[in-house]
C-alpha atoms as a PDB file:
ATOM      1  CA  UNK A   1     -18.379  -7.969  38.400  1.00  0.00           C
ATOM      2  CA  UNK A   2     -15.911  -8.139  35.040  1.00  0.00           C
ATOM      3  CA  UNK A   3     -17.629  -8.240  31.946  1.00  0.00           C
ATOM      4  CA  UNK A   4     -17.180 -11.749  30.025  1.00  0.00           C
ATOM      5  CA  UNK A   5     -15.359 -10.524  26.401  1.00  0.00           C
ATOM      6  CA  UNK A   6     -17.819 -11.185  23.275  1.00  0.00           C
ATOM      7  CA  UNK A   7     -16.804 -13.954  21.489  1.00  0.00           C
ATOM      8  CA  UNK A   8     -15.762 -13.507  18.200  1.00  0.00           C
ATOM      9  CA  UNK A   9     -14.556 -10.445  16.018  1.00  0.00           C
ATOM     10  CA  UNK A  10     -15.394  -6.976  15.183  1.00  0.00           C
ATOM     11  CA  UNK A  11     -17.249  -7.236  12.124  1.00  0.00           C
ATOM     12  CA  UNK A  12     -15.400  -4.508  10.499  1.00  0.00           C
ATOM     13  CA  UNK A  13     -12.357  -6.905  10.595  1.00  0.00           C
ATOM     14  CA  UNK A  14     -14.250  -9.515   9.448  1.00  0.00           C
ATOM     15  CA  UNK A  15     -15.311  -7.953   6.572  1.00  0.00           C
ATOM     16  CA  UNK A  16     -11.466  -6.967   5.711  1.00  0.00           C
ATOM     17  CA  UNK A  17     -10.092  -9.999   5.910  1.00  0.00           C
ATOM     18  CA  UNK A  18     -12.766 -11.564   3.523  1.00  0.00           C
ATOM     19  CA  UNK A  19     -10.646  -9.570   1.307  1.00  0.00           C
ATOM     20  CA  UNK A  20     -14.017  -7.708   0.705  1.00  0.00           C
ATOM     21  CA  UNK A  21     -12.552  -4.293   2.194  1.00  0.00           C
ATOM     22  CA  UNK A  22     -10.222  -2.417   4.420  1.00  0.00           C
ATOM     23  CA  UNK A  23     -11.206  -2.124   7.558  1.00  0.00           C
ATOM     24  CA  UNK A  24     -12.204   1.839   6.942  1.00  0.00           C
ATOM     25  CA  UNK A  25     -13.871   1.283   4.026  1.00  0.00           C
ATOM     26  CA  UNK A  26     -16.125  -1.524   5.602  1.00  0.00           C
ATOM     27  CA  UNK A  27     -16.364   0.663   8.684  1.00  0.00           C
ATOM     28  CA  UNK A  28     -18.291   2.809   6.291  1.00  0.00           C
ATOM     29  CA  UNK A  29     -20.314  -0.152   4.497  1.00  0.00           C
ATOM     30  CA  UNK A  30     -21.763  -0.269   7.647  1.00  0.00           C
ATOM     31  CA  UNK A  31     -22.661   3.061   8.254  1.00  0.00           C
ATOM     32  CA  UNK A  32     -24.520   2.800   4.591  1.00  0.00           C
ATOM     33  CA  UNK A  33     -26.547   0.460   5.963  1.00  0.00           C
ATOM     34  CA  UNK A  34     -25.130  -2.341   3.399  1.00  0.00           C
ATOM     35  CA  UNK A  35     -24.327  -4.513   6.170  1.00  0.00           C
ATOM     36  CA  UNK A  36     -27.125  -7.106   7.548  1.00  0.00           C
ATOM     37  CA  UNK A  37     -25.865  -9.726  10.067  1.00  0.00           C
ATOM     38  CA  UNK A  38     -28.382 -12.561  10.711  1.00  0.00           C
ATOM     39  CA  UNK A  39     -31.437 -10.639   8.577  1.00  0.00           C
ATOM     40  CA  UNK A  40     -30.607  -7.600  10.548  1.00  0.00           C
ATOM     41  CA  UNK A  41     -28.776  -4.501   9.043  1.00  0.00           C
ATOM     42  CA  UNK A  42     -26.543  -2.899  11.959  1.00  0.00           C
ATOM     43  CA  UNK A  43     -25.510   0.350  12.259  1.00  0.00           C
ATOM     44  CA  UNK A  44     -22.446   0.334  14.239  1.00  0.00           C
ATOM     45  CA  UNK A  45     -18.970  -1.573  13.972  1.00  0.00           C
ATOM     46  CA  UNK A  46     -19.044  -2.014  17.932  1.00  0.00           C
ATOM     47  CA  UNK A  47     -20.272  -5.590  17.297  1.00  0.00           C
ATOM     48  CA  UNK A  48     -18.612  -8.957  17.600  1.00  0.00           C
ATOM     49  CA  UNK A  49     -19.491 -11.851  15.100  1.00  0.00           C
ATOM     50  CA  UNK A  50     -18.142 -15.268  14.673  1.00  0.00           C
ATOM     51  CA  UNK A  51     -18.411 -18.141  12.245  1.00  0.00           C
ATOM     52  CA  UNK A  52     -21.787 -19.191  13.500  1.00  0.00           C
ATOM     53  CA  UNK A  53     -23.260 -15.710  11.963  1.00  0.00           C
ATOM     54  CA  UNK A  54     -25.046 -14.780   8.542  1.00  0.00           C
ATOM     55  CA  UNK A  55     -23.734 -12.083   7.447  1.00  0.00           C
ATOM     56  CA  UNK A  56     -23.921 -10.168   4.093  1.00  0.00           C
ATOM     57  CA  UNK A  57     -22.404  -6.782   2.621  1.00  0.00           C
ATOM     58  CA  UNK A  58     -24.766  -5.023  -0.361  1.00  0.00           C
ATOM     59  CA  UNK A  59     -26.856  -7.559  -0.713  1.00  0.00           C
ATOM     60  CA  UNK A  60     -24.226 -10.709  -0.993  1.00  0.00           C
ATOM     61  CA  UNK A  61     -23.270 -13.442   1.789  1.00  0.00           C
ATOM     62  CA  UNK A  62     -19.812 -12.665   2.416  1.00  0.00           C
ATOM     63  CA  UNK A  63     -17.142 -14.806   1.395  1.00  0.00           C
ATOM     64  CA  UNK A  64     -15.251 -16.865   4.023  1.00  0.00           C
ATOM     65  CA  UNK A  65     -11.894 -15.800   4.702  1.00  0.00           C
ATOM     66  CA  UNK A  66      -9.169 -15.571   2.066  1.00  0.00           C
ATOM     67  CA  UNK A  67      -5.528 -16.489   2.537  1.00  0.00           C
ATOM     68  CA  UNK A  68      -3.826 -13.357   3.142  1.00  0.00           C
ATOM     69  CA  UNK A  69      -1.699 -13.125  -0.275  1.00  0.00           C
ATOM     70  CA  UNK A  70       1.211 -10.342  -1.468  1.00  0.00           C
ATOM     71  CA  UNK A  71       2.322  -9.323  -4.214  1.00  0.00           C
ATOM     72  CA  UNK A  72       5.203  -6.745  -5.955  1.00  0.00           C
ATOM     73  CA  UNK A  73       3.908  -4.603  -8.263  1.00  0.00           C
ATOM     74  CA  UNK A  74       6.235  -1.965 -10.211  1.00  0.00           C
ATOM     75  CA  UNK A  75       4.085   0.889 -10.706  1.00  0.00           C
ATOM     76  CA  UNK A  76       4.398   3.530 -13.811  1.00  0.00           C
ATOM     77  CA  UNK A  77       3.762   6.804 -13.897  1.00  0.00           C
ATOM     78  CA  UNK A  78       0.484   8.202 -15.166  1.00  0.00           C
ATOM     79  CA  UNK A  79      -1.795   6.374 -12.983  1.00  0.00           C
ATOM     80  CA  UNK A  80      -3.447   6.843  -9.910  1.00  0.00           C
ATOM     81  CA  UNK A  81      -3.410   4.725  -7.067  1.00  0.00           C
ATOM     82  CA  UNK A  82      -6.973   4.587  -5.887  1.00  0.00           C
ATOM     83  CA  UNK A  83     -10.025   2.377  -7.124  1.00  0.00           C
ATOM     84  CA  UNK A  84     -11.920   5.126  -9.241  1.00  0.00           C
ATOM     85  CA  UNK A  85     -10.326   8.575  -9.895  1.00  0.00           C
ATOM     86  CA  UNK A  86     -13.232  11.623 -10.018  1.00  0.00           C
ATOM     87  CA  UNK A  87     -11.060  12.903 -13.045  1.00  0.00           C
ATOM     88  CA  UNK A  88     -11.354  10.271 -14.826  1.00  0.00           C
ATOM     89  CA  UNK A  89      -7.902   9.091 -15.191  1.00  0.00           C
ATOM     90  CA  UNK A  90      -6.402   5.600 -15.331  1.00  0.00           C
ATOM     91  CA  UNK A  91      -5.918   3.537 -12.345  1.00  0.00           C
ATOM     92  CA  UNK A  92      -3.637   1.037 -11.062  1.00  0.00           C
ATOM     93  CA  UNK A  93      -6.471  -1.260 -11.229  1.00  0.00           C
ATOM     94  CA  UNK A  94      -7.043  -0.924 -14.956  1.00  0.00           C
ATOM     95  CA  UNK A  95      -3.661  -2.033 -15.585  1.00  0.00           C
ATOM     96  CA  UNK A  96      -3.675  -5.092 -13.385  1.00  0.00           C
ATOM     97  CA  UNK A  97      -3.663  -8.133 -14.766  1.00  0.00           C
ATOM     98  CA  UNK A  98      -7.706  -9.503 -15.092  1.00  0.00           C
ATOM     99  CA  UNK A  99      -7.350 -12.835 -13.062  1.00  0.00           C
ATOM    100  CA  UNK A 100      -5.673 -11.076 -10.095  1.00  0.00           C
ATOM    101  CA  UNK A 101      -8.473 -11.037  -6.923  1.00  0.00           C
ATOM    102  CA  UNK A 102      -9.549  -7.995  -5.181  1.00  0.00           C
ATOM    103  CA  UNK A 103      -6.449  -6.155  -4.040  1.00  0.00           C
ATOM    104  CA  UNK A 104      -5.818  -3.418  -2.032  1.00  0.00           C
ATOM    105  CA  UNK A 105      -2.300  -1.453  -2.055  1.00  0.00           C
ATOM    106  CA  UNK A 106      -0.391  -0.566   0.891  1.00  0.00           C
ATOM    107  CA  UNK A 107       0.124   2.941   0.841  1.00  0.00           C
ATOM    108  CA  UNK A 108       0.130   5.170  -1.966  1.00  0.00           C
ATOM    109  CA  UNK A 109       2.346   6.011  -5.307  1.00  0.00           C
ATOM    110  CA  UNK A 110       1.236   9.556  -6.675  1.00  0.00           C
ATOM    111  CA  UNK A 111       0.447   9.878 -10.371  1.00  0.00           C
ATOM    112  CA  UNK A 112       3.751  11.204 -10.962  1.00  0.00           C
ATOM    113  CA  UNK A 113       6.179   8.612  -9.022  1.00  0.00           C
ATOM    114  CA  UNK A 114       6.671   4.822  -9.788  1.00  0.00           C
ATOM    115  CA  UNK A 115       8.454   1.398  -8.324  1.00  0.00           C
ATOM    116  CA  UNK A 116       7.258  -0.522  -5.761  1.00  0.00           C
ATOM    117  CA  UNK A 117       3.711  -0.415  -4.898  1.00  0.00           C
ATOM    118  CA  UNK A 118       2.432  -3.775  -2.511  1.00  0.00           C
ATOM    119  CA  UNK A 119      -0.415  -5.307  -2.896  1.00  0.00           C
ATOM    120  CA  UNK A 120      -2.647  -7.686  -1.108  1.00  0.00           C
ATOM    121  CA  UNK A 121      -6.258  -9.142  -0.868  1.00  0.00           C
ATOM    122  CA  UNK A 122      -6.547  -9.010   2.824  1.00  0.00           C
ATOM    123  CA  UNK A 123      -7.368  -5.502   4.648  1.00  0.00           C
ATOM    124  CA  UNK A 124      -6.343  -6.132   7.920  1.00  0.00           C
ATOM    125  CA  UNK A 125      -2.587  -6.786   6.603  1.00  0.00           C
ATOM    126  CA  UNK A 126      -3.035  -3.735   4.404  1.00  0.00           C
ATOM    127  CA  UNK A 127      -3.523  -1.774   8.036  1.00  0.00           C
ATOM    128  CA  UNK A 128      -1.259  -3.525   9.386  1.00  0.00           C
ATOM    129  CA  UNK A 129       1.491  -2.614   7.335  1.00  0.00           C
ATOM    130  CA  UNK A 130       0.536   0.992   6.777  1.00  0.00           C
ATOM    131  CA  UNK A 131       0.356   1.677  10.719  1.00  0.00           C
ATOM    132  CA  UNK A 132       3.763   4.001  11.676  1.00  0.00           C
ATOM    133  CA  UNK A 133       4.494   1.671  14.385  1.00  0.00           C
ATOM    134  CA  UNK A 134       5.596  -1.314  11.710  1.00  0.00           C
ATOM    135  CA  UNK A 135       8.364   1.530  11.288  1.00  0.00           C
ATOM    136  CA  UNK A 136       9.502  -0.163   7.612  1.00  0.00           C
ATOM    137  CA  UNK A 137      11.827   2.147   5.703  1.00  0.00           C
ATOM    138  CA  UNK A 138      10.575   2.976   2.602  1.00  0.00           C
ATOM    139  CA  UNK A 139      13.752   4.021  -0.061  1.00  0.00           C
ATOM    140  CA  UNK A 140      13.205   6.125  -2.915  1.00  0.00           C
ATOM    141  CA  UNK A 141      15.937   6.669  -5.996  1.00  0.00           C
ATOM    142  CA  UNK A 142      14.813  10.812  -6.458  1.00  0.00           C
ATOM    143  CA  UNK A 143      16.353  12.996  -9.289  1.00  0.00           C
ATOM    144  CA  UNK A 144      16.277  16.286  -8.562  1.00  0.00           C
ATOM    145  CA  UNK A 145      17.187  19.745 -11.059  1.00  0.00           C
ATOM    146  CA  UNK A 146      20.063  21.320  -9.612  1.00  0.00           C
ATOM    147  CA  UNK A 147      23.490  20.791  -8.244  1.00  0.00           C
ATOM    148  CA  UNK A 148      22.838  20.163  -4.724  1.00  0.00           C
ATOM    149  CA  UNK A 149      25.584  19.131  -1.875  1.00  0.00           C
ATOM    150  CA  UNK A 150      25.913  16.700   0.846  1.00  0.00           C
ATOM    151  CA  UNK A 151      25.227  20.019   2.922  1.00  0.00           C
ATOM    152  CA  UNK A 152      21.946  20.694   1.209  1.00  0.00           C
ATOM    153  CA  UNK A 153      19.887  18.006   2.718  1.00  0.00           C
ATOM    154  CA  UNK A 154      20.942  18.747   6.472  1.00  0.00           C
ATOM    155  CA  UNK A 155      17.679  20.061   6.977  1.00  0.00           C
ATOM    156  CA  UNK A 156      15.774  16.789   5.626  1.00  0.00           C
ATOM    157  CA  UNK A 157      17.997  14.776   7.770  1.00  0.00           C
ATOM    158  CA  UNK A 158      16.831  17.259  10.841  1.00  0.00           C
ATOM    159  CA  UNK A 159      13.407  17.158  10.164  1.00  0.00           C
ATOM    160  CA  UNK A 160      11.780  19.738   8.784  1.00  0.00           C
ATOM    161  CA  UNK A 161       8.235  21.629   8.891  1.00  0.00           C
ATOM    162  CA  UNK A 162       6.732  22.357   5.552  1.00  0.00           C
ATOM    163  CA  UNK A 163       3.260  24.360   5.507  1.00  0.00           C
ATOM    164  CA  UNK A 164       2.799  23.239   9.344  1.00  0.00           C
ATOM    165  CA  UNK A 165       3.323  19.642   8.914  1.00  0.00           C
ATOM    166  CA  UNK A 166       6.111  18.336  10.757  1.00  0.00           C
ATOM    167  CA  UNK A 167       8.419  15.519   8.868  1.00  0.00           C
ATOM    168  CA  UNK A 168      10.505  13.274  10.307  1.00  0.00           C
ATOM    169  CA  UNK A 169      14.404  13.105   9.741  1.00  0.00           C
ATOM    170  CA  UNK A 170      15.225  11.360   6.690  1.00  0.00           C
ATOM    171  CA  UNK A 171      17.749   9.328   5.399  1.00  0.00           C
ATOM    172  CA  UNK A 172      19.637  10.961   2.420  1.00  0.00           C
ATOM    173  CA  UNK A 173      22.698  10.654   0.182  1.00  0.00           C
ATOM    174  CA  UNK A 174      23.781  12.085  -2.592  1.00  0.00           C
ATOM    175  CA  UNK A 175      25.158  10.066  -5.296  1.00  0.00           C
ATOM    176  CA  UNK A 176      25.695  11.338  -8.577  1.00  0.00           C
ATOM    177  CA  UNK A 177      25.431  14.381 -10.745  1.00  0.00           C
ATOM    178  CA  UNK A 178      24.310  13.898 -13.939  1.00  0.00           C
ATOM    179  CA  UNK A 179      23.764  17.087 -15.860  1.00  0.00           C
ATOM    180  CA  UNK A 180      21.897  19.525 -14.771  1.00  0.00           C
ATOM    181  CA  UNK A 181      20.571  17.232 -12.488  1.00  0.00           C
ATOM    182  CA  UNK A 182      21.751  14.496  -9.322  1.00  0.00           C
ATOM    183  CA  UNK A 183      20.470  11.376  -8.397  1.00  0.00           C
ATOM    184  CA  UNK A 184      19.419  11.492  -4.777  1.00  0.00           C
ATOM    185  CA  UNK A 185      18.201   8.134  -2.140  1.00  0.00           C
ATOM    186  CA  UNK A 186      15.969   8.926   0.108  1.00  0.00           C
ATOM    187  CA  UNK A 187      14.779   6.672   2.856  1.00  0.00           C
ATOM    188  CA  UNK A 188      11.942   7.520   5.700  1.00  0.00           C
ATOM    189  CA  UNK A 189       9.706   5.586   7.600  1.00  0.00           C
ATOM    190  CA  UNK A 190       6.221   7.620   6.957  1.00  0.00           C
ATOM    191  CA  UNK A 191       4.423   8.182   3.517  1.00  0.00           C
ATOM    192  CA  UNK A 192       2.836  11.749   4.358  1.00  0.00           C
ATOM    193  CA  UNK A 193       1.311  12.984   0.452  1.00  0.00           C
ATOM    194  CA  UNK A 194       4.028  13.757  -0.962  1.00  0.00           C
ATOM    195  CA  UNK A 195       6.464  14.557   1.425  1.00  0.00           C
ATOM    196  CA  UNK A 196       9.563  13.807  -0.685  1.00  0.00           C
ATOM    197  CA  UNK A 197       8.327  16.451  -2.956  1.00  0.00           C
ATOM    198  CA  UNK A 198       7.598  19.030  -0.815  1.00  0.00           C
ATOM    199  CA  UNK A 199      10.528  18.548   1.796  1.00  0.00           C
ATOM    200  CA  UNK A 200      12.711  18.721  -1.655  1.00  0.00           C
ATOM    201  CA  UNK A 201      11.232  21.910  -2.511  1.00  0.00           C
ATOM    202  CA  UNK A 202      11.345  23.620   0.626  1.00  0.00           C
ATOM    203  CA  UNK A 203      15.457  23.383   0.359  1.00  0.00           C
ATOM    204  CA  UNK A 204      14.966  24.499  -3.198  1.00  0.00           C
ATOM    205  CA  UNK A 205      15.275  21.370  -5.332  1.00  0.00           C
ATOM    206  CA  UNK A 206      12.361  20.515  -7.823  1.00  0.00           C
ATOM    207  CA  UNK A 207      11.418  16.646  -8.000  1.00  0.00           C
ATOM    208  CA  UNK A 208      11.754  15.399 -11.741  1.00  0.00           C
ATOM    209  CA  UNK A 209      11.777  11.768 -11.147  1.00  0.00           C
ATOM    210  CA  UNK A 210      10.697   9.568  -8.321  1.00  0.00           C
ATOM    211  CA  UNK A 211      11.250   6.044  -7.769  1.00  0.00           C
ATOM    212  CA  UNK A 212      10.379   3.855  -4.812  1.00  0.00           C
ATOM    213  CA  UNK A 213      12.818   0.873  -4.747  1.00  0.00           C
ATOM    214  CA  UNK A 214      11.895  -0.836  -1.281  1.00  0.00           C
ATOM    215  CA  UNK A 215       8.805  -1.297   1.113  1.00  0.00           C
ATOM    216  CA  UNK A 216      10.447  -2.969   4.294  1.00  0.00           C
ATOM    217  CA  UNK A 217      12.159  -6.050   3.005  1.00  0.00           C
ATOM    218  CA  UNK A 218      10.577  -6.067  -0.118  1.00  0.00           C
ATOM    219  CA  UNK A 219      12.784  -5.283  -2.614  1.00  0.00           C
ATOM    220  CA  UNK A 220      11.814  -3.576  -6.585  1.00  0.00           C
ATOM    221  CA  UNK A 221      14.991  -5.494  -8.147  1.00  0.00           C
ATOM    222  CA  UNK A 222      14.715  -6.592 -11.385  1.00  0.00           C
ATOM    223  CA  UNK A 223      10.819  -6.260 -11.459  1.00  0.00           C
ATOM    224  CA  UNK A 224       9.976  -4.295 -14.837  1.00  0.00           C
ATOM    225  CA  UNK A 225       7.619  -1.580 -15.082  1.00  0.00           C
ATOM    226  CA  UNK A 226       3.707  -2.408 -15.142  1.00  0.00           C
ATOM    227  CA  UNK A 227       4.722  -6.096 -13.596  1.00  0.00           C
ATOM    228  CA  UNK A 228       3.470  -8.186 -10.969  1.00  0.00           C
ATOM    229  CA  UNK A 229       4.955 -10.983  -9.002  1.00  0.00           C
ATOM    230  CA  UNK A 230       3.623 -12.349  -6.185  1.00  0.00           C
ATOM    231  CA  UNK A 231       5.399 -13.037  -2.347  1.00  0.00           C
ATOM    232  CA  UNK A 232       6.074 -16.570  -1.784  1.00  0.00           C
ATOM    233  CA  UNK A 233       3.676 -17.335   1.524  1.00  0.00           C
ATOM    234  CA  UNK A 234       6.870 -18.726   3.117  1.00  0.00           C
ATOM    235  CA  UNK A 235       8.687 -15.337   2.905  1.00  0.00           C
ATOM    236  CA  UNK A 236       5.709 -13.209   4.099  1.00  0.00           C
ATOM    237  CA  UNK A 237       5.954 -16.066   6.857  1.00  0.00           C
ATOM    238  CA  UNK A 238       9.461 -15.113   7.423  1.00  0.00           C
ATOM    239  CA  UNK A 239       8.882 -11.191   7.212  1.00  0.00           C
ATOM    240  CA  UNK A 240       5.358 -10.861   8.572  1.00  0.00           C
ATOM    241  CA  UNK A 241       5.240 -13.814  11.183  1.00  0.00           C
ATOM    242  CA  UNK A 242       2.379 -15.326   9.117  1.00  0.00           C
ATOM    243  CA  UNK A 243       1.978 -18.312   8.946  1.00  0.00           C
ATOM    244  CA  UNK A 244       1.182 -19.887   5.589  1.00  0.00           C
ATOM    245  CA  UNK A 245      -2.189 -21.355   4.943  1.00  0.00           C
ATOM    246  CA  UNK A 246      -1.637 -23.594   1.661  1.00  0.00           C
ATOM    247  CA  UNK A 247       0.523 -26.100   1.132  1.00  0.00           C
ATOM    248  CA  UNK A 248       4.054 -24.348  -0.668  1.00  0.00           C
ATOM    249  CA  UNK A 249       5.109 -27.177  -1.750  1.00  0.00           C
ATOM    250  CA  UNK A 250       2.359 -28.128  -3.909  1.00  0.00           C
ATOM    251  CA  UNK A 251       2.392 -24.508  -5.189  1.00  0.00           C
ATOM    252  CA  UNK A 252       3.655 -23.560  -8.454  1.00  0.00           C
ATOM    253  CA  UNK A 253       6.086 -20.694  -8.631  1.00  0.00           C
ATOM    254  CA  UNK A 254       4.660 -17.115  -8.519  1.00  0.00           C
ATOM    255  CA  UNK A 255       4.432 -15.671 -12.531  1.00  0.00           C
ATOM    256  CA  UNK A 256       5.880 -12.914 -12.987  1.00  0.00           C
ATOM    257  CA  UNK A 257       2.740 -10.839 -15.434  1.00  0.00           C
ATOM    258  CA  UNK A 258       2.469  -7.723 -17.410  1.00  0.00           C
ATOM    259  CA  UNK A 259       0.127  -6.050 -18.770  1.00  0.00           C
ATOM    260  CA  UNK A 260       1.115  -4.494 -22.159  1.00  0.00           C
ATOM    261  CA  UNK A 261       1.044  -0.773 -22.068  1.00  0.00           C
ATOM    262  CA  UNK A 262      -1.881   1.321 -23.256  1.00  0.00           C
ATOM    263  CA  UNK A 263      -1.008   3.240 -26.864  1.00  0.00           C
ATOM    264  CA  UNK A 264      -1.456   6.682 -26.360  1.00  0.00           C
ATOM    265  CA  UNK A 265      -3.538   8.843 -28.839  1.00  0.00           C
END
């Protein structure tokens, strides 16, 4: 006899697309304990909940579901791209603007690379988007120290192994020398930690400047450093096959916000 499907869905995935977490990180909410779904706290995400269901997270009823919302951001360097950083440097999220909701980025900027960072408030779009088989080609402007050739990056356009981790082959062209350096665009579809870095080294270049201009469709342009702007829902619509959940027209434009940068000293 088949099994009938539970209604609903997995609470993890719930959770995420309350905007309250990614679906990992409420994975492990629940194996805190700091889940409770109709006055009892589960300890598995192997369960199926729907609309009809109490559920809170730490204490709080969870939220209903959000929009799923986008936005650019144009990272700087000098800050980390998680919530909380055990060294105790600056975040991403201090330098947001204060009446942005709960975002999540897609992917990761080091401390020491900037440009285009997205961002949204729902965690199941967040995994969507970070999964390798979306496929997006990320582009990066890179200047490198040295006086490389067109036959240098063969072996990045190969695919290369670098301290036992495979990389795929990536797309590069040299463009200009400037100095003692050249400008360098770089485009792969996998964010590995720092894999432009290291494949770079491993030919003998050093990394002195990294700038991600492109996630996908999404483009850096014009989009200054330390701003937000935030994806019309038509265009993630047209990009993501969403389907918009507020009425556009009655939307004003997305602002384009900064915060002002942090004197140092």
């Amino acid at each position: 006899m088949t099994q009938k499907t539970p209604e609903g869905e997995r609470i993890a995935k719930v959770i995420a697309r309350a905007g309250l977490a990614s679906r990992r990180e409420a994975e492990r909410l629940i194996e805190a304990g700091l889940v409770v779904v109709n006055g009892k706290v589960i300890e598995r995400a192997a369960l199926n909940v729907t609309s009809k269901d109490q559920i809170t997270v730490d204490g709080k009823p969870l939220a209903a579901a959000e929009p799923a919302r986008m936005w650019l951001y144009n990272k700087p360097t000098g800050l980390v791209t998680t919530n909380r950083d055990e060294k105790g440097r600056s975040t991403i999220y201090d330098e947001l603007p204060k009446d942005m909701p709960r975002v999540m980025s897609v992917g990761r900027l080091d401390l020491n690379s900037e440009g285009l960072l997205l961002l949204t408030n729902d965690g199941e779009l967040k995994r969507k988007l970070e999964l390798p088989s979306t496929g997006w080609l990320r582009k990066y402007r890179v200047r490198v120290n040295g006086r490389p050739t067109e036959e240098t990056f063969a072996p990045l356009r190969k695919g290369l192994t670098v301290d036992g981790e495979n990389f795929q082959p990536m797309n590069v062209s040299l463009d200009r020398q400037q100095g003692a350096n050249a400008w360098v665009t770089v485009g792969l579809r996998e964010g590995k930690n720092r894999e432009i870095r290291r494949a770079m080294e491993a030919i003998g270049l050093t990394v002195n400047r990294l700038i991600r201009v492109s996630y996908g469709p999404f483009q850096l342009a014009q989009l200054k450093s330390g701003a937000v702007e935030e994806i019309r829902p038509r265009v993630l619509r047209d990009q993501l096959g969403m389907k918009p959940e507020v009425d556009e027209a009655a939307k004003p434009a997305p602002k384009r916000t900064r915060r002002p940068p942090k004197r140092k000293g």
